[in-house]
PDB file of N, CA and C in Angstrom:
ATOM      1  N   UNK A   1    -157.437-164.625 280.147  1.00  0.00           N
ATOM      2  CA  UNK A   1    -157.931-165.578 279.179  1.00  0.00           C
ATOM      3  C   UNK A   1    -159.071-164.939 278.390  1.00  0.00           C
ATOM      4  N   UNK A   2    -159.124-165.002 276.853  1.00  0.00           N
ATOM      5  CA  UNK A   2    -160.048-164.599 276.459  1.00  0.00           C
ATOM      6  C   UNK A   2    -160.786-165.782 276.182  1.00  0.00           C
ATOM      7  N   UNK A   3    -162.373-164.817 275.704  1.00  0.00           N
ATOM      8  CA  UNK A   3    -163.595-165.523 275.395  1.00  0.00           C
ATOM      9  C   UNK A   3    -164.304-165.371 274.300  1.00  0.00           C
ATOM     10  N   UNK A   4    -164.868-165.936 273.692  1.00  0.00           N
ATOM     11  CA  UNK A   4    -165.509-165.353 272.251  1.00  0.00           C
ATOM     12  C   UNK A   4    -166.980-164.307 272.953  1.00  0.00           C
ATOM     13  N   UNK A   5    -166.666-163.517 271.935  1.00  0.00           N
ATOM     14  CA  UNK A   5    -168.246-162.469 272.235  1.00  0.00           C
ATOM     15  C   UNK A   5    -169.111-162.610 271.806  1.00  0.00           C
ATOM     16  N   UNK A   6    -170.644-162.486 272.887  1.00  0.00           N
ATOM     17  CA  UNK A   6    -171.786-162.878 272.565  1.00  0.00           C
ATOM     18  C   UNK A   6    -172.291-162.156 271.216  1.00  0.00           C
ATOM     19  N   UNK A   7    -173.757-162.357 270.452  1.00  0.00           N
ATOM     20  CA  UNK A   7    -173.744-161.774 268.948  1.00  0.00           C
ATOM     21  C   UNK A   7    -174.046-160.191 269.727  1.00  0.00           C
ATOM     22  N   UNK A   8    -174.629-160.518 271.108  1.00  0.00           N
ATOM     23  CA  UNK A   8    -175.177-158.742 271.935  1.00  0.00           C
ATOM     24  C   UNK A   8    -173.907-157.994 271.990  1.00  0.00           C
ATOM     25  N   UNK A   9    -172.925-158.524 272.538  1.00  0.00           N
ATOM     26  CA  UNK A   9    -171.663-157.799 272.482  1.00  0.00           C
ATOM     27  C   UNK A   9    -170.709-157.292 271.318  1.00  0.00           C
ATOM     28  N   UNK A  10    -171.169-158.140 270.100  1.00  0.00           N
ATOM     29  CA  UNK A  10    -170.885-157.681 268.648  1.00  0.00           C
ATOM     30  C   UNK A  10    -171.566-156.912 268.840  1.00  0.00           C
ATOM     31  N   UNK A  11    -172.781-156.712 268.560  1.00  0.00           N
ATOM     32  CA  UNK A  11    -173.912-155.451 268.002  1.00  0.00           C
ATOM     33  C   UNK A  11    -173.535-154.102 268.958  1.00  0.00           C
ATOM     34  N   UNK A  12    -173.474-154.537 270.203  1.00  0.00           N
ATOM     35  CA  UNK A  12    -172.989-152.990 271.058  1.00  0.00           C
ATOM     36  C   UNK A  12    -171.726-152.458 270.838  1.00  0.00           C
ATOM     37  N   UNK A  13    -170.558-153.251 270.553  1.00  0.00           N
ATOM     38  CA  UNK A  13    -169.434-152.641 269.743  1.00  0.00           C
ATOM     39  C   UNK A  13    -169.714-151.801 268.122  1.00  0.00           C
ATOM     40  N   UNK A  14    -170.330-153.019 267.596  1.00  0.00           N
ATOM     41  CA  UNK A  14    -170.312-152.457 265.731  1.00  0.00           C
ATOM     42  C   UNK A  14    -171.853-150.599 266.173  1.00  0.00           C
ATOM     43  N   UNK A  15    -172.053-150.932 267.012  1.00  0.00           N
ATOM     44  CA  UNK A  15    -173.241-149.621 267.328  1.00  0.00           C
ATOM     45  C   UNK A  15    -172.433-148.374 267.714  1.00  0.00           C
ATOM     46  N   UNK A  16    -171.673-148.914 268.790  1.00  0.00           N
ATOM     47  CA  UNK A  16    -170.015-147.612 270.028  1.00  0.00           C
ATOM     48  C   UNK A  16    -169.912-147.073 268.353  1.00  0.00           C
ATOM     49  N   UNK A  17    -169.096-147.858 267.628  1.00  0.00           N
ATOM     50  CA  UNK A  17    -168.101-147.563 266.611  1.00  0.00           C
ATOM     51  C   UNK A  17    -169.131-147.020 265.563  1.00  0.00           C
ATOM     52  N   UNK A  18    -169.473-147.217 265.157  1.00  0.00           N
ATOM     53  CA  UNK A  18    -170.232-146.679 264.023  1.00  0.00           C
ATOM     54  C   UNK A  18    -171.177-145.294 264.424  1.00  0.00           C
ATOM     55  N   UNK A  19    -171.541-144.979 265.632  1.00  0.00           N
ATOM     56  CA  UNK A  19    -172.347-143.567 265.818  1.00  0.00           C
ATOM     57  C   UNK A  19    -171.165-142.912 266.913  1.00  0.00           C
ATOM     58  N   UNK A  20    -170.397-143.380 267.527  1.00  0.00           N
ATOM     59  CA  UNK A  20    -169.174-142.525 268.546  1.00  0.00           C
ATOM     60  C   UNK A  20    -168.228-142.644 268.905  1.00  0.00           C
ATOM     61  N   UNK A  21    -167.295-143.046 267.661  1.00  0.00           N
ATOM     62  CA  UNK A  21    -165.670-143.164 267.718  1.00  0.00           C
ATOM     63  C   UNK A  21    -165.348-141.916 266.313  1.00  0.00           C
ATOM     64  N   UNK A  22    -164.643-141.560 267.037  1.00  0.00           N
ATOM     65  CA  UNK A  22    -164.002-139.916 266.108  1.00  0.00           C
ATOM     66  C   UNK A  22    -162.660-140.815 265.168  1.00  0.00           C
ATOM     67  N   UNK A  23    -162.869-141.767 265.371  1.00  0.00           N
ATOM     68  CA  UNK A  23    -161.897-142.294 264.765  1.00  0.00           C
ATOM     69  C   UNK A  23    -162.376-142.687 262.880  1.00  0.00           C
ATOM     70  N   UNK A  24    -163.657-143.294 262.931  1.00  0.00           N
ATOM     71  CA  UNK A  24    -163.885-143.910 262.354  1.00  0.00           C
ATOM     72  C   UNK A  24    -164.749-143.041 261.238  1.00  0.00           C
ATOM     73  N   UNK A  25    -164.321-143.428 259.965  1.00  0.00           N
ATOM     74  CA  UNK A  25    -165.228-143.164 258.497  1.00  0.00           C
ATOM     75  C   UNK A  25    -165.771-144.161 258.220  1.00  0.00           C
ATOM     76  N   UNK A  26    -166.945-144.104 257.729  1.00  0.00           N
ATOM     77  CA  UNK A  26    -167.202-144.773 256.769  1.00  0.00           C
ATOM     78  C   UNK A  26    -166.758-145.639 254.992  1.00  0.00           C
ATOM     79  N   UNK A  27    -166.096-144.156 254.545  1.00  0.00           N
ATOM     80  CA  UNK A  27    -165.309-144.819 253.542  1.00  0.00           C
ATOM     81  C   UNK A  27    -164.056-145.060 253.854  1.00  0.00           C
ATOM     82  N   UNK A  28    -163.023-144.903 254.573  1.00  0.00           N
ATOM     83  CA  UNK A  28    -162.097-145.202 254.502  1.00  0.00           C
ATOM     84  C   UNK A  28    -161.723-146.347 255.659  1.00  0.00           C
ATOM     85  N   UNK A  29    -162.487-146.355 257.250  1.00  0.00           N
ATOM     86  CA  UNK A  29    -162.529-147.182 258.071  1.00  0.00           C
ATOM     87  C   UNK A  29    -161.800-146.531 259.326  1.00  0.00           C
ATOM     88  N   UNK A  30    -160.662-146.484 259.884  1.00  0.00           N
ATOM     89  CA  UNK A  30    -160.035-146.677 260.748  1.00  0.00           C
ATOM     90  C   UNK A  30    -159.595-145.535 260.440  1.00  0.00           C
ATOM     91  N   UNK A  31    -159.558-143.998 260.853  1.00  0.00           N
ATOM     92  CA  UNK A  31    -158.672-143.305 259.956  1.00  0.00           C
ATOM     93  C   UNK A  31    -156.748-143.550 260.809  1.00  0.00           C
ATOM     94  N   UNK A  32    -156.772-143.085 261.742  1.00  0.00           N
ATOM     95  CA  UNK A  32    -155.300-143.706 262.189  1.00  0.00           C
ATOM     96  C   UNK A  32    -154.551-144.669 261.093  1.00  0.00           C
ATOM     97  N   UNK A  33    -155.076-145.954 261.009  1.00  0.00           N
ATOM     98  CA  UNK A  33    -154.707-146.760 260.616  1.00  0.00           C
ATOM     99  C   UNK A  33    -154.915-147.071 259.148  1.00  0.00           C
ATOM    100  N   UNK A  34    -155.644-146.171 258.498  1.00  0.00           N
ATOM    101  CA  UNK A  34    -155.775-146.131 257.461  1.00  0.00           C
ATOM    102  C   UNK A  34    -156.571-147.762 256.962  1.00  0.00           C
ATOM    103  N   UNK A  35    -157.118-148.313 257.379  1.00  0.00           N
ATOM    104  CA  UNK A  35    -157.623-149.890 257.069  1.00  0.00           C
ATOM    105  C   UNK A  35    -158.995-150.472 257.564  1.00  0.00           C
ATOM    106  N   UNK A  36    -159.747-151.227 257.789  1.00  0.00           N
ATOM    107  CA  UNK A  36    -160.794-151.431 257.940  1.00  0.00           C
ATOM    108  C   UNK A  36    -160.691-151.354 259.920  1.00  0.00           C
ATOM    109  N   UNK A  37    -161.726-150.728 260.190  1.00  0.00           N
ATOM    110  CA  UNK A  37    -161.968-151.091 261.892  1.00  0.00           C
ATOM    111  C   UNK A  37    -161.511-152.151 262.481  1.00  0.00           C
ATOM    112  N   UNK A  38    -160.745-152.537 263.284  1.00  0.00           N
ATOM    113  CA  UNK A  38    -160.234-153.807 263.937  1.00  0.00           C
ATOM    114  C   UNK A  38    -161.614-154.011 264.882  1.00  0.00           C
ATOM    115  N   UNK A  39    -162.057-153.330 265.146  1.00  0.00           N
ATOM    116  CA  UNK A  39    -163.035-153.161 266.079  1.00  0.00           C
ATOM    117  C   UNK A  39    -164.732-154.036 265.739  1.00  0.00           C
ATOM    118  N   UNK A  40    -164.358-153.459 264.522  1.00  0.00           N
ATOM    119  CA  UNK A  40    -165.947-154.495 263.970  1.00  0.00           C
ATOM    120  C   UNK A  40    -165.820-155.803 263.091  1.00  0.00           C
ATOM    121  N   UNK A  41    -164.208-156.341 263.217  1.00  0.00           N
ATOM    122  CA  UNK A  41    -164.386-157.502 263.012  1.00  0.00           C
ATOM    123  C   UNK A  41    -164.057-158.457 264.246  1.00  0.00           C
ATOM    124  N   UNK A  42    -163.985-157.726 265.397  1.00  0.00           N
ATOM    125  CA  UNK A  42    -163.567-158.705 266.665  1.00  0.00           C
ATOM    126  C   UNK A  42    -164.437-159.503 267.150  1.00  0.00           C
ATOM    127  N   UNK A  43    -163.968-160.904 267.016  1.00  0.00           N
ATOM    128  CA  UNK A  43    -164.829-162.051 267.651  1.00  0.00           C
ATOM    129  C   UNK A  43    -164.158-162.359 269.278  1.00  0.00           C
ATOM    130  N   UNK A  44    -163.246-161.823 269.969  1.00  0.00           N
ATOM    131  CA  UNK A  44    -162.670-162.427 271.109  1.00  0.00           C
ATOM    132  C   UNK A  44    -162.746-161.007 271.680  1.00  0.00           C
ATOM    133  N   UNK A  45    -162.824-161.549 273.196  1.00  0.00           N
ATOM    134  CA  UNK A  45    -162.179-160.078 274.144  1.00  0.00           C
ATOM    135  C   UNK A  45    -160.806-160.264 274.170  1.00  0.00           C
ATOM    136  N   UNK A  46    -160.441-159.402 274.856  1.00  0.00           N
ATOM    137  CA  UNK A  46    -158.971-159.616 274.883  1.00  0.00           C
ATOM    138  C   UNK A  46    -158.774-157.979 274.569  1.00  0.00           C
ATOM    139  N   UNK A  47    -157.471-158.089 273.749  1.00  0.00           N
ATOM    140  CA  UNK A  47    -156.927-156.984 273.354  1.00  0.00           C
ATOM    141  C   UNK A  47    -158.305-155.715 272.039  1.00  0.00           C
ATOM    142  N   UNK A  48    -157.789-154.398 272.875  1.00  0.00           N
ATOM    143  CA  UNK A  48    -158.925-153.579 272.049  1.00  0.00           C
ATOM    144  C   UNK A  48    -158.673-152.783 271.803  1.00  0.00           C
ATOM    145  N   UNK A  49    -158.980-152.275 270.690  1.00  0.00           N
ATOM    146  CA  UNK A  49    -158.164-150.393 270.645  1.00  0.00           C
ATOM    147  C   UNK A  49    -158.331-149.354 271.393  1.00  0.00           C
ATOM    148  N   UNK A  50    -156.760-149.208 271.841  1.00  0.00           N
ATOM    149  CA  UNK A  50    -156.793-148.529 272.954  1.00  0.00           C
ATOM    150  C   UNK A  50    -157.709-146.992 272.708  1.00  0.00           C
ATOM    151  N   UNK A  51    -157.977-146.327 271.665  1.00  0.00           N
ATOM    152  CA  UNK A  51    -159.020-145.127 271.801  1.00  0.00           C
ATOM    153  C   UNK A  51    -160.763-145.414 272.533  1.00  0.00           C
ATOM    154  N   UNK A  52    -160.741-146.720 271.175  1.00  0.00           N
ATOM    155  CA  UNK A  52    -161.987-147.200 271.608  1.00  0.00           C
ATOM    156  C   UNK A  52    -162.518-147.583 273.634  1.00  0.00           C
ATOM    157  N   UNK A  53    -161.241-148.008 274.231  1.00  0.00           N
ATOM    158  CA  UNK A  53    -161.272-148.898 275.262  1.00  0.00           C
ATOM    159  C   UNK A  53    -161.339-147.644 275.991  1.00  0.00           C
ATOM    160  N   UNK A  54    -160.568-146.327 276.208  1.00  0.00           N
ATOM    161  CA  UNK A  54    -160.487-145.009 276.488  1.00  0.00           C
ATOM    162  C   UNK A  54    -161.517-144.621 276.932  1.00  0.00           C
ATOM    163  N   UNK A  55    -162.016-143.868 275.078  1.00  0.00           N
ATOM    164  CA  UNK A  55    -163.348-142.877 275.004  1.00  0.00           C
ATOM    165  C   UNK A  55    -164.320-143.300 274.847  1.00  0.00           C
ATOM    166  N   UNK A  56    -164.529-144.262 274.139  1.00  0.00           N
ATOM    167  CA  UNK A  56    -165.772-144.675 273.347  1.00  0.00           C
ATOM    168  C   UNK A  56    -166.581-145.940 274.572  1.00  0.00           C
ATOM    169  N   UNK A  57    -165.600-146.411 274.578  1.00  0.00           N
ATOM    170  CA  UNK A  57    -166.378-147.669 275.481  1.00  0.00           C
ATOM    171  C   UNK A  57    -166.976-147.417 277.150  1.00  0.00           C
ATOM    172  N   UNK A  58    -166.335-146.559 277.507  1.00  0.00           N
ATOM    173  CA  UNK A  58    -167.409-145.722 278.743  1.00  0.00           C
ATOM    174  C   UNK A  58    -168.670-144.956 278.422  1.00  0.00           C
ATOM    175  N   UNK A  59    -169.342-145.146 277.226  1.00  0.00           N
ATOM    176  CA  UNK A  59    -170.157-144.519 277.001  1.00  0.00           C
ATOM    177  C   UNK A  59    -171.044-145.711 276.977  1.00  0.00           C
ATOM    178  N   UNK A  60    -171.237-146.301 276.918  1.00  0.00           N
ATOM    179  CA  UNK A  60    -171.804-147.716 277.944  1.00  0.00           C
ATOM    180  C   UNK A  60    -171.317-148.706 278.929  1.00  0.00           C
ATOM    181  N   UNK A  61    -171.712-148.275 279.778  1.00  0.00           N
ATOM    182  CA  UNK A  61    -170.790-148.995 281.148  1.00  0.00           C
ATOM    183  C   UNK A  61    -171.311-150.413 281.167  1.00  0.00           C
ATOM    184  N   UNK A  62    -172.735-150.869 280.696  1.00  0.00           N
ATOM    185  CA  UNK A  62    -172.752-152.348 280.673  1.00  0.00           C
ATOM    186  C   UNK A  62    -172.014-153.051 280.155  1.00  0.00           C
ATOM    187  N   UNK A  63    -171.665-153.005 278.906  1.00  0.00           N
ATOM    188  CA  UNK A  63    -170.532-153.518 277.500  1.00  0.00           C
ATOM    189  C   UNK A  63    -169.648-153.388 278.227  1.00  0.00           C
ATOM    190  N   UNK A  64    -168.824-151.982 278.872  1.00  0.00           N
ATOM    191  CA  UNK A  64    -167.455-151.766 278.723  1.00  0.00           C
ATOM    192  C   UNK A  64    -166.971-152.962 280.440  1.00  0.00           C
ATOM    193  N   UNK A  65    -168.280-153.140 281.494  1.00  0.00           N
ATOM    194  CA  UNK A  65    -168.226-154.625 282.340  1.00  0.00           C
ATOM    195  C   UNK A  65    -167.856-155.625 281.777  1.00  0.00           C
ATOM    196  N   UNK A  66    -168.562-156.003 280.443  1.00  0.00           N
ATOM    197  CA  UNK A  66    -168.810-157.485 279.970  1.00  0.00           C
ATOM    198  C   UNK A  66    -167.123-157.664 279.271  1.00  0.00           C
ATOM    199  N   UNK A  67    -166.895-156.606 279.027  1.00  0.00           N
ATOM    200  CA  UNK A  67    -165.719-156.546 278.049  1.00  0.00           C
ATOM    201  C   UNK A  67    -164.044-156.109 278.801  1.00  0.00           C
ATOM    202  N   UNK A  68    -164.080-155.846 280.000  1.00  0.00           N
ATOM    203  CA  UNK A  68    -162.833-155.445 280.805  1.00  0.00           C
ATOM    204  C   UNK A  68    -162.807-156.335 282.004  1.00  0.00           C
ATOM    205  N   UNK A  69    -164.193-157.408 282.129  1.00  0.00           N
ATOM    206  CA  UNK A  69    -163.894-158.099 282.989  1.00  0.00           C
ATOM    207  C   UNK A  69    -163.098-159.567 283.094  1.00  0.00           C
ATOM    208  N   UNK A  70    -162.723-160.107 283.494  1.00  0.00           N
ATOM    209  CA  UNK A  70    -162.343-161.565 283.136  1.00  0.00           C
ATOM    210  C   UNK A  70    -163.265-162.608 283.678  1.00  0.00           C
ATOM    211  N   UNK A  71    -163.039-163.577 283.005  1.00  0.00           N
ATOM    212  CA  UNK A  71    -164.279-164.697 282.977  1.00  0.00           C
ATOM    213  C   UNK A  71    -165.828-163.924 282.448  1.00  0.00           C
ATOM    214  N   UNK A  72    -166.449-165.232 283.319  1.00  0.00           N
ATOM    215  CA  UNK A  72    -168.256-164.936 282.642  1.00  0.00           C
ATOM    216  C   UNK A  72    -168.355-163.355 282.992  1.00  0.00           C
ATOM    217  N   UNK A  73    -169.212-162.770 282.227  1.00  0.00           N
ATOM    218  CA  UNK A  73    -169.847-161.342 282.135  1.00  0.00           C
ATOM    219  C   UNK A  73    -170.274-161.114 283.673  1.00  0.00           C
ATOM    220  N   UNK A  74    -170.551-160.080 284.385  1.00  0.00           N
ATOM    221  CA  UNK A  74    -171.085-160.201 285.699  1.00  0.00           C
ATOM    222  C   UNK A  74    -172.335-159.394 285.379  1.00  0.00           C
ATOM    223  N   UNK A  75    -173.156-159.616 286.560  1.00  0.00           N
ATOM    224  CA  UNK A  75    -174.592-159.939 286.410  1.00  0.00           C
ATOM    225  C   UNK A  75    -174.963-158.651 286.647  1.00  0.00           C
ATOM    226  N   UNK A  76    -175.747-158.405 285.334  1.00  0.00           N
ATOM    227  CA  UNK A  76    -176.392-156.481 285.255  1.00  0.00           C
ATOM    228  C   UNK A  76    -177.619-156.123 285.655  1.00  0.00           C
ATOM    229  N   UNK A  77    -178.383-155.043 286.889  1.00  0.00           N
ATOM    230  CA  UNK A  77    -179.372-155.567 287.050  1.00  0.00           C
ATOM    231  C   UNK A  77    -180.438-154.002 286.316  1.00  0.00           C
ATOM    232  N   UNK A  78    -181.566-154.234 286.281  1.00  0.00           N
ATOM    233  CA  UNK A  78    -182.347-153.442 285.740  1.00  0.00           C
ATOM    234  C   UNK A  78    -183.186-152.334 286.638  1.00  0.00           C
ATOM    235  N   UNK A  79    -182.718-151.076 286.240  1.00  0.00           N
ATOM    236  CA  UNK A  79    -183.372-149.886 287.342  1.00  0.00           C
ATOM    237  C   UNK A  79    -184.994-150.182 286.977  1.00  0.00           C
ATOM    238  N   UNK A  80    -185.954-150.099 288.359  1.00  0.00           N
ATOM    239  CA  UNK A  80    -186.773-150.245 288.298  1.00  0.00           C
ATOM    240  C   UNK A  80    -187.887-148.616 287.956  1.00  0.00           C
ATOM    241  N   UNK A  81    -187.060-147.668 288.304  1.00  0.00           N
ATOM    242  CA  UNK A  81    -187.551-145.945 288.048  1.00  0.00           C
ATOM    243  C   UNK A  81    -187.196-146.015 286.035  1.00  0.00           C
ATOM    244  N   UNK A  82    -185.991-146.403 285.292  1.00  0.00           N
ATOM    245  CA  UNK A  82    -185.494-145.915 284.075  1.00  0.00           C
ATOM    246  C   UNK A  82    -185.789-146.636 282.898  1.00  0.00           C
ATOM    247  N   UNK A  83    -185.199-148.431 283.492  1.00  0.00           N
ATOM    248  CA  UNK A  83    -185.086-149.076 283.363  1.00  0.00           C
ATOM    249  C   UNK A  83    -183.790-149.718 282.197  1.00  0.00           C
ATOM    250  N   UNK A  84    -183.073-148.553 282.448  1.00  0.00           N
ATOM    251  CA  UNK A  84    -181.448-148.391 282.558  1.00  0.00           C
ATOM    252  C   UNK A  84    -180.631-150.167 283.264  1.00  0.00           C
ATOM    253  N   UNK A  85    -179.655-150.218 282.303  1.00  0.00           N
ATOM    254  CA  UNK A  85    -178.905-151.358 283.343  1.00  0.00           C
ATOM    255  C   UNK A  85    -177.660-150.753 283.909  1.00  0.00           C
ATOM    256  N   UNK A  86    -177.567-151.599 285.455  1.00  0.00           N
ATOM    257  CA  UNK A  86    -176.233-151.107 286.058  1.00  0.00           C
ATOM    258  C   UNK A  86    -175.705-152.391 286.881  1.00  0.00           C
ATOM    259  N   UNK A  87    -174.650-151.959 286.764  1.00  0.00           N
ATOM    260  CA  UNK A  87    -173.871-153.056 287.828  1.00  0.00           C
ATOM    261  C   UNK A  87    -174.100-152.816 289.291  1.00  0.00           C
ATOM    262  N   UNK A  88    -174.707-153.854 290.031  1.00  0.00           N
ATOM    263  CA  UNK A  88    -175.111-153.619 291.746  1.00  0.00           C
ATOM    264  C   UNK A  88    -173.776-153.134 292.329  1.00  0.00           C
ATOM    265  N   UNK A  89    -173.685-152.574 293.240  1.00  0.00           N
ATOM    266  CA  UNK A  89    -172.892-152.541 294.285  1.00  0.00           C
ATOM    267  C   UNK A  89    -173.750-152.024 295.444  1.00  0.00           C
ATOM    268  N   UNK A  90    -173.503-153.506 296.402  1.00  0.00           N
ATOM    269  CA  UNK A  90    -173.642-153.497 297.576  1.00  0.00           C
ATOM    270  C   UNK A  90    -175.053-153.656 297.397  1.00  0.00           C
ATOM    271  N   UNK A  91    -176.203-153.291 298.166  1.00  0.00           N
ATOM    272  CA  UNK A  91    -177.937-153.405 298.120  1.00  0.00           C
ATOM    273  C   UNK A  91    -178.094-152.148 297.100  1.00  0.00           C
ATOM    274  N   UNK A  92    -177.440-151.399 296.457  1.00  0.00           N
ATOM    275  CA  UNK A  92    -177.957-150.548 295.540  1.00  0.00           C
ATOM    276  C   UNK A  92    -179.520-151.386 294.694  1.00  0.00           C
ATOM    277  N   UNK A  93    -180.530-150.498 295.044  1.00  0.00           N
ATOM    278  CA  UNK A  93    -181.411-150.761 294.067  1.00  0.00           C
ATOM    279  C   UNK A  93    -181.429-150.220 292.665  1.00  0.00           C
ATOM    280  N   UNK A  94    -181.163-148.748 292.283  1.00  0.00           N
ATOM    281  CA  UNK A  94    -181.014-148.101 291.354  1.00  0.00           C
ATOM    282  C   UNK A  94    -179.790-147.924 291.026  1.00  0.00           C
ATOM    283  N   UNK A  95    -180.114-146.971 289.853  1.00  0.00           N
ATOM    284  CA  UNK A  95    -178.938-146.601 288.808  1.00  0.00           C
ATOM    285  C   UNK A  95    -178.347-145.714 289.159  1.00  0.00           C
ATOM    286  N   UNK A  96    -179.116-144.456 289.901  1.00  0.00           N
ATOM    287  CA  UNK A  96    -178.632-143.057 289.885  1.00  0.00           C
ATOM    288  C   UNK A  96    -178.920-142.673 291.474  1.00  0.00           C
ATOM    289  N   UNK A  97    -178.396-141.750 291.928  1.00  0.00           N
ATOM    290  CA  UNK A  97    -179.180-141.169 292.685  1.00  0.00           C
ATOM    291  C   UNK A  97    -180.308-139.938 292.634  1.00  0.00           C
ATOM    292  N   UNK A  98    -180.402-140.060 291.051  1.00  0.00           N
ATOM    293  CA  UNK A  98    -181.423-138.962 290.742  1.00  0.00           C
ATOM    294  C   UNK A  98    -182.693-140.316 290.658  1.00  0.00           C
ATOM    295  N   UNK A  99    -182.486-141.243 290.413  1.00  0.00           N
ATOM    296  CA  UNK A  99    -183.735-142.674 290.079  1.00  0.00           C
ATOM    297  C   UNK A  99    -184.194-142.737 291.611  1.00  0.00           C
ATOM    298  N   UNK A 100    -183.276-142.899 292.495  1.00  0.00           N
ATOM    299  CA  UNK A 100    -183.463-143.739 293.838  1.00  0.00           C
ATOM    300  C   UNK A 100    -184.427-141.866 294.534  1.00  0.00           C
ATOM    301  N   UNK A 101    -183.833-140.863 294.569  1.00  0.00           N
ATOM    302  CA  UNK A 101    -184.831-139.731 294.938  1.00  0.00           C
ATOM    303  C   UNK A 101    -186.471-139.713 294.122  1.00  0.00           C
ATOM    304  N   UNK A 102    -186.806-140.420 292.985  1.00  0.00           N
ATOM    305  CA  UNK A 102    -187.656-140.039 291.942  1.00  0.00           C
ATOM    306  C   UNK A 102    -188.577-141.304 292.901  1.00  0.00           C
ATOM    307  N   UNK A 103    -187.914-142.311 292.654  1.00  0.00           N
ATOM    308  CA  UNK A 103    -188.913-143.560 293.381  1.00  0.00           C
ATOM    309  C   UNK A 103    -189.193-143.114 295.112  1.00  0.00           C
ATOM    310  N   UNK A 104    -188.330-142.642 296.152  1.00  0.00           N
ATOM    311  CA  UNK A 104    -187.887-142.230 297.142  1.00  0.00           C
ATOM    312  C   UNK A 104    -189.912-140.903 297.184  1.00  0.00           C
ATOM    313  N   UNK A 105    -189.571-139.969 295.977  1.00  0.00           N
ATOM    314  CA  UNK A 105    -190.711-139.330 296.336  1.00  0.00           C
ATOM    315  C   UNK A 105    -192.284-140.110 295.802  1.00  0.00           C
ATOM    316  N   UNK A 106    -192.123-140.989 295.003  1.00  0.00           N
ATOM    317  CA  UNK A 106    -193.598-141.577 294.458  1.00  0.00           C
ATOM    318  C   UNK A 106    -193.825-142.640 295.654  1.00  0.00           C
ATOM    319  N   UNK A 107    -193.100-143.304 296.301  1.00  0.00           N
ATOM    320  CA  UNK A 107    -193.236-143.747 297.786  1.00  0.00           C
ATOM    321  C   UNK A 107    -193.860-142.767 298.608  1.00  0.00           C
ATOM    322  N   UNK A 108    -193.522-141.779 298.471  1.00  0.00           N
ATOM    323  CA  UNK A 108    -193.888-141.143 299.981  1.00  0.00           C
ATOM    324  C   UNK A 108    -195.389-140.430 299.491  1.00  0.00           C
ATOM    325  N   UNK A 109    -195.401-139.837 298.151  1.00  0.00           N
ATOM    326  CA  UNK A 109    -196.694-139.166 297.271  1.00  0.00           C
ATOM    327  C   UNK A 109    -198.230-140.976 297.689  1.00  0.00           C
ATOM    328  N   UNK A 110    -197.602-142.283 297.281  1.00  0.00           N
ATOM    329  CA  UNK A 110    -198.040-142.940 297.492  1.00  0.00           C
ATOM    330  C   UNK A 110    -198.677-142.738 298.786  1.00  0.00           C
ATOM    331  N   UNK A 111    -198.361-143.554 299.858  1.00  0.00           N
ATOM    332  CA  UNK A 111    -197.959-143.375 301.246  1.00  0.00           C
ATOM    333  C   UNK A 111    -199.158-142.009 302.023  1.00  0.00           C
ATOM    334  N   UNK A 112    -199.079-141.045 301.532  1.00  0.00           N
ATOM    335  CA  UNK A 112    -199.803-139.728 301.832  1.00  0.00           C
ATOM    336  C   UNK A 112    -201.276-139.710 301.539  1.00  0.00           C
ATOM    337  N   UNK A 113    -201.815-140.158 300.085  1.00  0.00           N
ATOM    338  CA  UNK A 113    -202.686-140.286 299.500  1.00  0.00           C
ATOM    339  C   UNK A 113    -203.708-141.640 300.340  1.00  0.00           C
ATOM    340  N   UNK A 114    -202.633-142.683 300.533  1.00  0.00           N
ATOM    341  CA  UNK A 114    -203.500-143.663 301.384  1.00  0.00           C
ATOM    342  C   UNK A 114    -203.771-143.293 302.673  1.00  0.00           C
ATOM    343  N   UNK A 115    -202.767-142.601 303.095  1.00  0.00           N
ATOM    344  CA  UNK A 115    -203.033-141.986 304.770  1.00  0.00           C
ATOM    345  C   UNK A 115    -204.733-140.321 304.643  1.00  0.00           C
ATOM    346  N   UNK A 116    -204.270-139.834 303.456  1.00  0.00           N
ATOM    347  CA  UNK A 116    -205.375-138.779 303.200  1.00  0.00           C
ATOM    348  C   UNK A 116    -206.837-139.578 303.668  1.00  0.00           C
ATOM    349  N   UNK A 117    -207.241-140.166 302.870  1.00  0.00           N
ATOM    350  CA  UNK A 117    -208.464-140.948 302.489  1.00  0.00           C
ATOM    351  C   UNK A 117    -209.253-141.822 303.507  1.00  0.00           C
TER     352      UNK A 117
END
């Protein structure tokens, strides 16, 4: 079932498409298709161009959640080291495991300094 897209989910599509789809000109639009972007006039999820849905739309994994999932959007949470968004899995606190080592050592740098003193 589709849903209409929020104006955030317009703007992060018309943004994908306009700075990182190899597809797309400016003057001419769509080059494949020779016609205006299907992409930046879409008000519904649902069906998407398949390049875009491919290449382009993993280049933000929040959007490409809100937009491959069904029903309401699922809930994105905010790295507390980047402040990057990611989808939880499981007690994940962070984004990366380069974030969770970075906080991992300012804990322990913390931690040392109070034990020094």
């Amino acid at each position: 079932m589709s849903r209409e897209l929020t104006r955030e989910e317009k703007a992060g599509i018309k943004k994908l498409v306009l700075s990182m789809c190899a597809n797309y000109d400016r003057d001419c639009g769509c080059l494949p298709l020779d016609c205006e972007c299907y992409m930046l006039g879409k008000c519904y999820t649902g069906a998407l161009c398949r390049y875009f849905r491919e290449a382009v739309l993993p280049l933000d994994p929040a959007l490409e959640a809100t937009l491959c999932s069904e029903g309401a959007a699922p809930e994105m949470r905010l790295c507390p080291v980047c402040g990057g968004a990611f989808l939880p899995q499981g007690r994940r606190a962070y984004c990366s495991e380069a974030c969770a080592g970075a906080a991992r050592r300012k804990r322990q740098r913390d931690y040392m300094r109070k034990n020094r003193g």
